[in-house]
Protein backbone atom coordinates (compact mmCIF):
# COMPACT_ATOMS: atom_id res chain seq x y z
CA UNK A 1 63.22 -28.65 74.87
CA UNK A 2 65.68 -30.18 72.62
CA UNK A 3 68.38 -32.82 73.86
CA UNK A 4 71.12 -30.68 73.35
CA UNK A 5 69.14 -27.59 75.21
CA UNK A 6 68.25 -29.55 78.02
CA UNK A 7 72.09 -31.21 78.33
CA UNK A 8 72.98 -27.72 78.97
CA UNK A 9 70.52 -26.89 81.75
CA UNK A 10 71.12 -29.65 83.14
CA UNK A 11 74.80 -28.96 83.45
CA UNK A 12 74.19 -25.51 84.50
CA UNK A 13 72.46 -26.31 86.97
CA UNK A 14 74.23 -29.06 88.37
CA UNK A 15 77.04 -25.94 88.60
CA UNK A 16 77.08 -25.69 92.27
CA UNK A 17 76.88 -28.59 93.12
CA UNK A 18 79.66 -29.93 91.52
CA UNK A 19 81.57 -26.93 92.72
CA UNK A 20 80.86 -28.14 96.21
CA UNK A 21 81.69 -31.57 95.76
CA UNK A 22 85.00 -30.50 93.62
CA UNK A 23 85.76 -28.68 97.02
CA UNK A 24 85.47 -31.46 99.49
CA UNK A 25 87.48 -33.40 97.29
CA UNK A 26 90.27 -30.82 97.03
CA UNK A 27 90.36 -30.49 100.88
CA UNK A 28 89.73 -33.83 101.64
CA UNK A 29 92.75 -34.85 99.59
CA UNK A 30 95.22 -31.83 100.62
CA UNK A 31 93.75 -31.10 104.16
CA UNK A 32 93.51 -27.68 102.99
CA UNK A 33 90.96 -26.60 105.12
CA UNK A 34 91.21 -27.04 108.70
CA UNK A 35 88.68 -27.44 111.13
CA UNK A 36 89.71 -23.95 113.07
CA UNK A 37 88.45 -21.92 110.18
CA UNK A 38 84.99 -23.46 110.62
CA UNK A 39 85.22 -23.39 114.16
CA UNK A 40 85.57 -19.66 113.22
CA UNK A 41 83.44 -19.20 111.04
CA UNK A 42 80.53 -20.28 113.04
CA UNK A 43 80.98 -18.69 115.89
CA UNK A 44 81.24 -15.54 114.06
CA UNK A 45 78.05 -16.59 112.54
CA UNK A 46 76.64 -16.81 116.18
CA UNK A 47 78.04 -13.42 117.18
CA UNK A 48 76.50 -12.37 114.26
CA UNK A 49 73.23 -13.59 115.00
CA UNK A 50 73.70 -11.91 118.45
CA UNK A 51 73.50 -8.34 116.83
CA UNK A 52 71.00 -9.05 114.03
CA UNK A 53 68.32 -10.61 116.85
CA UNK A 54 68.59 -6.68 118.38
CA UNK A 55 68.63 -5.35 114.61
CA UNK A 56 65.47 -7.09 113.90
CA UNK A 57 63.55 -6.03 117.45
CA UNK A 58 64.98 -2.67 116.21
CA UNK A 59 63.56 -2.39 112.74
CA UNK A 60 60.22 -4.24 112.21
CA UNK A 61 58.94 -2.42 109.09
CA UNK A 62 60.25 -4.54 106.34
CA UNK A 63 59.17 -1.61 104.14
CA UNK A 64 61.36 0.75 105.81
CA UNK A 65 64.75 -0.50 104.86
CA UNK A 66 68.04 0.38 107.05
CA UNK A 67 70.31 0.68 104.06
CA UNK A 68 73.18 1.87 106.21
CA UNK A 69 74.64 4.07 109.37
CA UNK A 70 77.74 6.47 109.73
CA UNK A 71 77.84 9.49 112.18
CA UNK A 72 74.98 8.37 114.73
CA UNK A 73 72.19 8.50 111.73
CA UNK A 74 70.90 5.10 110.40
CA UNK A 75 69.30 5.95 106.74
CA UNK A 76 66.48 3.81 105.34
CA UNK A 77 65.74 2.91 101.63
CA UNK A 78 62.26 1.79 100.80
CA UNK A 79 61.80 -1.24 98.34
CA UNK A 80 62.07 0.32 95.00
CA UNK A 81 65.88 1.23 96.49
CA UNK A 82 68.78 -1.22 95.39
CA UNK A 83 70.03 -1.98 98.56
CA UNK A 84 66.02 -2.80 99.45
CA UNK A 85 67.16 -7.02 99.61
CA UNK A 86 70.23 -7.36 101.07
CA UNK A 87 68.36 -7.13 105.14
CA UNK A 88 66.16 -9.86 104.07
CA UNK A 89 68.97 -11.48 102.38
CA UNK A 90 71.31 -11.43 105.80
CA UNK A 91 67.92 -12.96 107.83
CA UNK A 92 68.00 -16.19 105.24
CA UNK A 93 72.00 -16.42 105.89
CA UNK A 94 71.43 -16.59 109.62
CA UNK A 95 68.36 -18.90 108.61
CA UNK A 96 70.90 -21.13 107.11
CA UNK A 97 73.16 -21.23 109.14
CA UNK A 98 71.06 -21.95 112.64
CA UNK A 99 67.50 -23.76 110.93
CA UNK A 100 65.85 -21.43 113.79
CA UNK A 101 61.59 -21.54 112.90
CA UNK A 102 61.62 -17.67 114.02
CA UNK A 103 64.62 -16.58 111.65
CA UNK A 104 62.94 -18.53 108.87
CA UNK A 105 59.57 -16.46 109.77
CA UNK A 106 61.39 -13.29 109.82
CA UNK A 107 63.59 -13.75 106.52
CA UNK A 108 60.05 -14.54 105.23
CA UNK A 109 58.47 -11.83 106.15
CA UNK A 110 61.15 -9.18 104.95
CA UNK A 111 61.22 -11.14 101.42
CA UNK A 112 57.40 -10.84 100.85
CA UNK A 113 57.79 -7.04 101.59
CA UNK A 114 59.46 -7.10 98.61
CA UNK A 115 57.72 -8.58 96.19
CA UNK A 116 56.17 -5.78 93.65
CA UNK A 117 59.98 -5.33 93.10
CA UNK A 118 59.16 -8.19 90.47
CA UNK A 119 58.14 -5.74 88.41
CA UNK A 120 60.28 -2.60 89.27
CA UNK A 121 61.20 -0.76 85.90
CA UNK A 122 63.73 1.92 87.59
CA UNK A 123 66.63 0.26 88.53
CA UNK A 124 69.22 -2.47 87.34
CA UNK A 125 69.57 -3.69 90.14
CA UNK A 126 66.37 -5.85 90.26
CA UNK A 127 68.82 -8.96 90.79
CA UNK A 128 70.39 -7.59 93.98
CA UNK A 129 66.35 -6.73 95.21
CA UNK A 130 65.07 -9.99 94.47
CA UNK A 131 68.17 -12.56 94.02
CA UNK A 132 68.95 -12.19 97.65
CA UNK A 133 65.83 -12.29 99.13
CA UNK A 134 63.79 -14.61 97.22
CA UNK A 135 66.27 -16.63 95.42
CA UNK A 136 68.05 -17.18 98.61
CA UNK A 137 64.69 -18.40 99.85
CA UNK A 138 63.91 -20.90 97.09
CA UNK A 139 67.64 -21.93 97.58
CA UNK A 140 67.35 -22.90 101.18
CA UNK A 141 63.64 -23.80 101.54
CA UNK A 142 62.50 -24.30 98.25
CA UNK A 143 59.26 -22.99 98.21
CA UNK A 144 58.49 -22.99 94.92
CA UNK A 145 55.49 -19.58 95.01
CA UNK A 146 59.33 -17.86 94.85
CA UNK A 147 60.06 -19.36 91.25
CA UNK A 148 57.45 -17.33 89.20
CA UNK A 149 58.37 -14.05 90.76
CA UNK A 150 61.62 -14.60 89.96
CA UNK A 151 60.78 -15.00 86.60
CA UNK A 152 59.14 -11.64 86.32
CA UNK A 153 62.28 -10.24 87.92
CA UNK A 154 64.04 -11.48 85.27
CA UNK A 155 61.79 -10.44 82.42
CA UNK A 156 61.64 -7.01 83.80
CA UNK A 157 65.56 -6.96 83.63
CA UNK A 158 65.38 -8.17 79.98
CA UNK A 159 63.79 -5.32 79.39
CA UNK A 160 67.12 -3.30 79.37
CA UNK A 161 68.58 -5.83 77.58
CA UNK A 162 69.79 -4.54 74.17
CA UNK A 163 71.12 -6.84 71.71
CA UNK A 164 73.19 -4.88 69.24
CA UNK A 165 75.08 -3.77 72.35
CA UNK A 166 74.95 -7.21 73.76
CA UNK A 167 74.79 -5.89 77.11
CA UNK A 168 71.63 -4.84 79.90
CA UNK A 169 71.77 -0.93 80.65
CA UNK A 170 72.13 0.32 84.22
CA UNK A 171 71.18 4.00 85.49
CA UNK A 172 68.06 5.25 84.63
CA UNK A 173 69.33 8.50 85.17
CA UNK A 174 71.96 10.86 83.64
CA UNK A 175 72.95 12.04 80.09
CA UNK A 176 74.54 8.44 79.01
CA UNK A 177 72.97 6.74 75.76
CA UNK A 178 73.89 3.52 77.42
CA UNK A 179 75.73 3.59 80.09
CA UNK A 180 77.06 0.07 82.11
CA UNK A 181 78.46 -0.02 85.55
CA UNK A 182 80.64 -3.03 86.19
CA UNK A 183 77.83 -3.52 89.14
CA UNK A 184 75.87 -5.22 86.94
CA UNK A 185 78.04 -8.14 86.74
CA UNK A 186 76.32 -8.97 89.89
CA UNK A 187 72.80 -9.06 88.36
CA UNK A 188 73.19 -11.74 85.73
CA UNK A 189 72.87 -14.76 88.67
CA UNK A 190 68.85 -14.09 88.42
CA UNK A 191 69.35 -14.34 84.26
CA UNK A 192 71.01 -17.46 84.50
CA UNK A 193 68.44 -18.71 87.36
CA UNK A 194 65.35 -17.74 85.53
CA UNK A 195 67.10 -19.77 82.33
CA UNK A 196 67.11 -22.67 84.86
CA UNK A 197 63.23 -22.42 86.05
CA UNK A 198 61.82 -21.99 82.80
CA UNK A 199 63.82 -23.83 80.27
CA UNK A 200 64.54 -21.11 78.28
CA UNK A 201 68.02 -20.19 76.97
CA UNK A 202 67.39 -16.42 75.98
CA UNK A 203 67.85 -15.11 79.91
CA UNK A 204 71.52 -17.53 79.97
CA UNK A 205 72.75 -16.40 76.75
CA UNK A 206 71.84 -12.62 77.55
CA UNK A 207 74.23 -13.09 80.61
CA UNK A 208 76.97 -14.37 78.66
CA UNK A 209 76.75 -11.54 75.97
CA UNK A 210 76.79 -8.92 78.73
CA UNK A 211 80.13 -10.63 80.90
CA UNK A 212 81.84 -11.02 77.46
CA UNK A 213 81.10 -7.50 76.17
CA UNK A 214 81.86 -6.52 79.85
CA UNK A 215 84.88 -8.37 80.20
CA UNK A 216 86.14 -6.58 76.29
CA UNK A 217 85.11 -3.04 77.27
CA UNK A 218 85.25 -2.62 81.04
CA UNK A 219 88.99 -4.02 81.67
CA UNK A 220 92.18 -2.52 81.29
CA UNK A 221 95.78 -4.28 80.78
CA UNK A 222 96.32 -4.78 84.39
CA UNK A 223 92.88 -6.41 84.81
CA UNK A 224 91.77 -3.29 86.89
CA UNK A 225 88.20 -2.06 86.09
CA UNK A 226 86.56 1.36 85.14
CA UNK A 227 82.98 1.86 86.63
CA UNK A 228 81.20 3.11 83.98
CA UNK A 229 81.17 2.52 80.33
CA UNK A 230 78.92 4.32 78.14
CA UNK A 231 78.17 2.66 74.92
CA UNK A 232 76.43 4.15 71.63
CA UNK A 233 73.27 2.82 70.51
CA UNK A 234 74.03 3.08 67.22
CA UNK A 235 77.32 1.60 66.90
CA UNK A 236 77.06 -0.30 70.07
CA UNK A 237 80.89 0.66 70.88
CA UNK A 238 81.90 2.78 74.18
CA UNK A 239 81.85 6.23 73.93
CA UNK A 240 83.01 7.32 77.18
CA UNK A 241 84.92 5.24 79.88
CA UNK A 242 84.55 6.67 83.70
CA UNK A 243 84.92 5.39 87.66
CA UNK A 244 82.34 7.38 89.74
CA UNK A 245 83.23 5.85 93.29
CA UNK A 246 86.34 5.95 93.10
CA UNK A 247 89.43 9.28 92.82
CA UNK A 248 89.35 9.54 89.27
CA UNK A 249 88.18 7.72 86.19
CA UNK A 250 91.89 5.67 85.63
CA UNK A 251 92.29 4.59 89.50
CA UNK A 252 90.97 1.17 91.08
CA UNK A 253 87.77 1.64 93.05
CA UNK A 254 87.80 -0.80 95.11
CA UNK A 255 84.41 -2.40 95.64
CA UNK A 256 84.11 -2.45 91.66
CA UNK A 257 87.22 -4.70 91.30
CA UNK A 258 85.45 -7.15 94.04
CA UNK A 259 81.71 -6.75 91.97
CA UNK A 260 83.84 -7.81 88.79
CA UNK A 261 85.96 -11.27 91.03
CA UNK A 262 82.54 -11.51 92.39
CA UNK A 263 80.33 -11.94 89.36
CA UNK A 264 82.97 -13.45 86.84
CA UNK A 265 83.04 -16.18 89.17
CA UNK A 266 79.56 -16.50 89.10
CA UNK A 267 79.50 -16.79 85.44
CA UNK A 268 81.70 -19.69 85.43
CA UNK A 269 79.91 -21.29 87.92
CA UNK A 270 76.94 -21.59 85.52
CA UNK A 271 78.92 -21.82 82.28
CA UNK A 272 82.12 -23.54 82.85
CA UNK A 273 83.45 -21.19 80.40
CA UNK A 274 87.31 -20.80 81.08
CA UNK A 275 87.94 -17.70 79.80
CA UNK A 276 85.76 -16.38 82.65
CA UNK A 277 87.19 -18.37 84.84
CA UNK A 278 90.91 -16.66 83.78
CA UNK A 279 89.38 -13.48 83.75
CA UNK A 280 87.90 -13.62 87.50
CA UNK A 281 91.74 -15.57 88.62
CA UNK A 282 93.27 -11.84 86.97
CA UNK A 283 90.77 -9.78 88.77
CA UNK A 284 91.50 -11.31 91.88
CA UNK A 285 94.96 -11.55 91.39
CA UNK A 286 95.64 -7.97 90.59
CA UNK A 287 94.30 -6.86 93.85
CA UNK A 288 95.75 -9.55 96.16
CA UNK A 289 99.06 -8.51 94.55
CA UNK A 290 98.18 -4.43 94.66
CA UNK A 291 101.40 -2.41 96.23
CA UNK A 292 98.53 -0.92 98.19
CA UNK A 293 96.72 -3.81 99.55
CA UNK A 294 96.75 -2.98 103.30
CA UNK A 295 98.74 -5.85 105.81
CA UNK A 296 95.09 -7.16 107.28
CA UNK A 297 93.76 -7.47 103.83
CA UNK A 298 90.80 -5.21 103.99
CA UNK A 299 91.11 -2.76 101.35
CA UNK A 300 90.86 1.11 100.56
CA UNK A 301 88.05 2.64 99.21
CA UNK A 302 90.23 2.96 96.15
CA UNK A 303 93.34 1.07 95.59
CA UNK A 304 95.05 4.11 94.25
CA UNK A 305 94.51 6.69 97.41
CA UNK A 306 97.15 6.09 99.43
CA UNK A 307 99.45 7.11 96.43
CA UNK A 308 97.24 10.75 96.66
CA UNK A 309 98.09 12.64 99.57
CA UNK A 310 95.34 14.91 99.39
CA UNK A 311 92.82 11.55 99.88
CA UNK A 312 91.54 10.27 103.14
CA UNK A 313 92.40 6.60 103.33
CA UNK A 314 89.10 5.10 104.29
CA UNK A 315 89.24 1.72 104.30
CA UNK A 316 86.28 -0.31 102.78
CA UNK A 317 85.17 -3.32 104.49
CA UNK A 318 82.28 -3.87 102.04
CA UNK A 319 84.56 -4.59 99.51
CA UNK A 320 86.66 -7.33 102.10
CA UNK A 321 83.48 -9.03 103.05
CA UNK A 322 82.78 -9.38 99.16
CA UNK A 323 86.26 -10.02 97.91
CA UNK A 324 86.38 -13.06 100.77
CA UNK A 325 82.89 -14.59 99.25
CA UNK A 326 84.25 -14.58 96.24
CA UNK A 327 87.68 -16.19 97.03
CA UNK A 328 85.84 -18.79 98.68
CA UNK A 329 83.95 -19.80 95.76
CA UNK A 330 86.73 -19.34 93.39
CA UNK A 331 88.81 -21.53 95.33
CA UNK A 332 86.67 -24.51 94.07
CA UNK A 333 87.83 -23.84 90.50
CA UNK A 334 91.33 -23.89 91.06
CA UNK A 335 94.20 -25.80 91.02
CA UNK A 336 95.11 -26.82 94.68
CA UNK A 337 98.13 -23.91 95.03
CA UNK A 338 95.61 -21.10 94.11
CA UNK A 339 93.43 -22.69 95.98
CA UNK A 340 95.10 -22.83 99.14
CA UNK A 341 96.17 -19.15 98.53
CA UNK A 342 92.67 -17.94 97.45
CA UNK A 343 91.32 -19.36 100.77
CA UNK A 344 94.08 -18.44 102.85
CA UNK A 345 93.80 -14.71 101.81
CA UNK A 346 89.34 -14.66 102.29
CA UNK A 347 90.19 -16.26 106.08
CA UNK A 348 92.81 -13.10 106.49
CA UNK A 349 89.91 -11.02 105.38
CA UNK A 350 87.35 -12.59 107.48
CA UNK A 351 89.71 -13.09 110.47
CA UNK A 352 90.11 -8.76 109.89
CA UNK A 353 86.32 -8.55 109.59
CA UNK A 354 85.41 -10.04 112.82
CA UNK A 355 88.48 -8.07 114.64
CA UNK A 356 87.13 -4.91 116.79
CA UNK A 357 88.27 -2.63 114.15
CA UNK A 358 85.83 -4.07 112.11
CA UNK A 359 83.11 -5.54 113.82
CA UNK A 360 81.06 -3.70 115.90
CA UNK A 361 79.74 -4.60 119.80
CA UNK A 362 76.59 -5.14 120.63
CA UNK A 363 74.42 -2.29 120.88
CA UNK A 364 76.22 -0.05 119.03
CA UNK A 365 76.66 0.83 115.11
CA UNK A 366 72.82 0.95 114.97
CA UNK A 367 73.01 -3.08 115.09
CA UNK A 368 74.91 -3.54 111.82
CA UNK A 369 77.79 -5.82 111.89
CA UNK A 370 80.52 -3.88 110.19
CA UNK A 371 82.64 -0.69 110.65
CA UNK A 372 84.88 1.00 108.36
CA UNK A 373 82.75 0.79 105.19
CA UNK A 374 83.11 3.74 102.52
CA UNK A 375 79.67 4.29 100.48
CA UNK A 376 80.58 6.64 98.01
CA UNK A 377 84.08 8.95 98.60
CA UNK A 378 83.00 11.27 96.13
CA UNK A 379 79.50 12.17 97.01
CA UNK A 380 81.43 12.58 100.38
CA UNK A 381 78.21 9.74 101.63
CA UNK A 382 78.68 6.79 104.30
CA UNK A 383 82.35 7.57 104.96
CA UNK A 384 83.38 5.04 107.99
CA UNK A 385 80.10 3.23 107.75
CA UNK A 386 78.37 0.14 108.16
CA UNK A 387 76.44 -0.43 104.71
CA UNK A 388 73.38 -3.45 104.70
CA UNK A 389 75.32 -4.98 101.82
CA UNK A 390 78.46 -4.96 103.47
CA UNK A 391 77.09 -7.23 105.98
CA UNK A 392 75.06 -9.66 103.37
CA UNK A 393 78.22 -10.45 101.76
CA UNK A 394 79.89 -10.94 105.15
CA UNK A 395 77.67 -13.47 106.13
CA UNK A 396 77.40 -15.21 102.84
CA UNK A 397 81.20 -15.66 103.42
CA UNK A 398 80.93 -16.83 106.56
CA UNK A 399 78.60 -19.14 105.33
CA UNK A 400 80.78 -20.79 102.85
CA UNK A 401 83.32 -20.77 104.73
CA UNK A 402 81.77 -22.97 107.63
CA UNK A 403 80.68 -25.61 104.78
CA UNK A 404 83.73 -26.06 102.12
C-alpha cells in the first residue's frame, strides 16, 4: 500500500478513537457530562439485562429470530431476514457492558448462527445482519476468525454497488430500476470496516459515493428525507422520489430522518469529511426543532401526523432509541454548545425510554425492552410494538452514554 493510502487508513481508523478522546476532553474541560447520567445509564443497562436474561431462557434457537411483538404475538425472522442481527447484536451490548463469561457465550453463539449471511445475495441489508453481530464481536473481543467473514459481507454488498449511479441498490423486489432507501445509509459502516481489514480503498470510496449521491438526491430544503429514490440505470438520475413508512411520499417518516443523523454521522466518523458532518448537524437539527416533536422527545411514527386528523399518532420509540445513539456520537464532533444540547436532548430521550410508558416490566412484552414502537403505519404491521432493533439501538445508547 502506498504512503499516502496507508496515511488514510490509518486515520480512518484511528476515527473513533479520537472521537472518544475528543469527548473526554470536551467534558472534562466543561463538566458537561455529569456523573448522574452514567449512574443512569447503567442501571438501565442492568434493568436491561434483567429482561434480556428471561428473553434469552425464552428463545434459544438462534435460528429462529424474535424480530418483534405487538398484540400478544411475538413474530420470528430467520437469518436471511434483515432484522436477523440485531438479538445477537443486543447480547454483545450487555456483553460490554457487564464482561459476564455466559453473555459473551451467548452473544457468541447467536453471531455464529449467522454466519452464511456472509454471503446472502437478497437483501441490502447484509451490514445490519452481520455489522452488529460480528463486527460488534471483533470490536469488543477481537477475535480475529470474525475479520474474513466480514469481508465477504462486504464483497457480497459490492455486488449492488453500481458505479455510474454511484450508489449500492436496496430492494430486491418491486418494479424500481434502482431504487435506494435512505436505510442504507446504515450499511456503509461494514464498507468502510472491510476498507480497514484489508487495505483496500474501493469498499471506503464506494461509501462515500453512495452518502454523497444520497445526501444530493434523498434531501429536501428543510433537510427532511424521502424514503425511496429510484434512480435510472441509464442516466443514473432519480426517476421517482417516494416515503413508504411514512403518510405520504412529502411527509417526515420518522425513523428515516434518525437512519439518515444516524449514518451521516457515521460517515464522518471515518472520513472527517465536514460536509457530512453539516449535513448529519441539519438532519438532527430539523427534527429536534420539528413543531411536532412531542414534550418527552420520543417521536411520531411520522413527524407530519399529528397535522392529519385522520392518522393515529403512534409514537415510535425505535426511532428515539436511534436518534439518542446518534446524538451521543455526534456530540463528539461539535462545538461545546451543540454539544451540550445534542447530549442533553439523547438523555431526554433515554430518560423517556426507560419511563413505564416506554419500557416494559419484567415478564411482559414477550421480554423485549421497549413499548410504543411503530413498524410500518402503512402496511398497518407492529403498531404499538416492541421491534428487536428498537432495543439494539437502545442499548448501544445506553452504552455510550455510560462511557463519554
Amino acid at each position: 500500500m502506498s504512503t499516502r493510502l496507508n496515511s488514510i487508513f490509518v486515520s480512518v481508523s484511528a476515527a473513533l478513537t479520537i472521537s472518544v478522546s475528543a469527548m473526554n476532553d470536551l467534558n472534562a474541560k466543561e463538566n458537561t457530562w455529569p456523573q448522574d447520567n452514567v449512574a443512569f445509564c447503567s442501571a438501565a443497562l442492568d434493568k436491561a439485562e434483567e429482561q434480556l436474561d428471561d428473553f434469552r431462557k425464552a428463545y434459544t434457537n438462534p435460528r429462529k429470530i424474535p424480530t418483534s411483538y405487538s398484540e400478544n404475538e411475538v413474530k420470528f425472522t430467520n437469518p436471511m431476514g434483515w432484522t436477523s442481527g440485531f438479538v445477537a447484536g443486543s447480547f454483545w451490548y450487555i456483553y460490554e457492558h457487564n464482561k459476564d463469561a455466559s453473555w459473551l457465550e451467548t452473544a457468541n453463539k447467536w453471531t455464529d448462527a449467522l454466519e452464511k449471511m456472509q454471503f446472502n445475495r437478497k437483501t441490502h441489508d447484509i451490514g445490519f445482519i452481520m455489522n452488529n453481530s460480528f463486527g460488534n464481536g471483533l470490536r469488543l473481543i477481537g477475535d480475529k476468525s470474525f475479520e474474513p467473514i466480514l469481508m465477504n459481507s462486504a464483497k457480497t454488498l459490492m455486488e449492488r454497488y453500481n458505479p455510474k449511479i454511484g450508489a449500492t441498490y436496496s430492494w430486491s423486489w418491486g418494479t424500481w430500476e434502482f431504487p435506494v432507501i435512505i436505510d442504507n445509509m446504515m450499511n456503509l459502516e461494514l464498507l468502510f470496516n472491510a476498507s480497514l481489514i484489508s487495505g483496500d480503498k474501493t469498499y471506503y470510496d464506494a461509501a462515500v459515493s453512495h452518502a454523497t449521491v444520497t445526501m444530493k438526491h434523498h434531501f429536501r430544503p428543510d433537510h427532511s428525507s424521502y424514503h425511496l429514490v429510484n434512480y435510472s440505470r441509464d442516466t443514473g438520475l432519480p426517476i421517482g422520489k417516494q416515503t413508504f413508512q411514512g403518510i405520504a411520499d412529502d411527509s417526515s417518516w420518522s425513523r428515516g430522518q434518525a437512519w439518515g443523523a444516524y449514518g451521516y454521522t457515521t460517515v464522518y466518523r471515518y472520513t472527517k469529511d465536514e460536509k457530512f458532518l453539516t449535513h448529519a448537524k441539519n438532519i438532527v437539527n430539523y427534527v429536534l426543532n420539528h413543531k411536532n416533536m412531542p414534550e418527552d422527545l420520543v417521536p411520531y411514527f411520522d413527524y407530519d401526523a399529528p397535522d392529519d386528523p385522520s392518522i393515529t399518532n403512534y409514537r415510535d420509540s425505535s426511532a428515539a432509541s436511534l436518534l439518542a445513539s446518534a446524538l451521543l456520537e455526534l456530540s463528539g464532533y461539535v462545538d461545546k454548545n451543540e454539544a451540550s444540547r445534542y447530549q442533553e436532548a439523547a438523555m431526554k430521550m433515554l430518560r423517556s425510554l426507560a419511563s413505564p410508558a416506554y419500557l416494559a416490566d419484567k415478564d411482559e412484552n414477550g421480554h423485549f425492552l421497549l413499548k410504543q414502537a411503530t413498524g410500518n403505519f402503512p402496511k398497518d404491521l407492529d403498531l404499538n410494538a416492541s421491534l428487536n432493533y428498537g432495543d439494539y439501538y437502545y442499548l448501544e445508547a445506553l452504552n455510550r452514554c455510560k462511557t463519554l
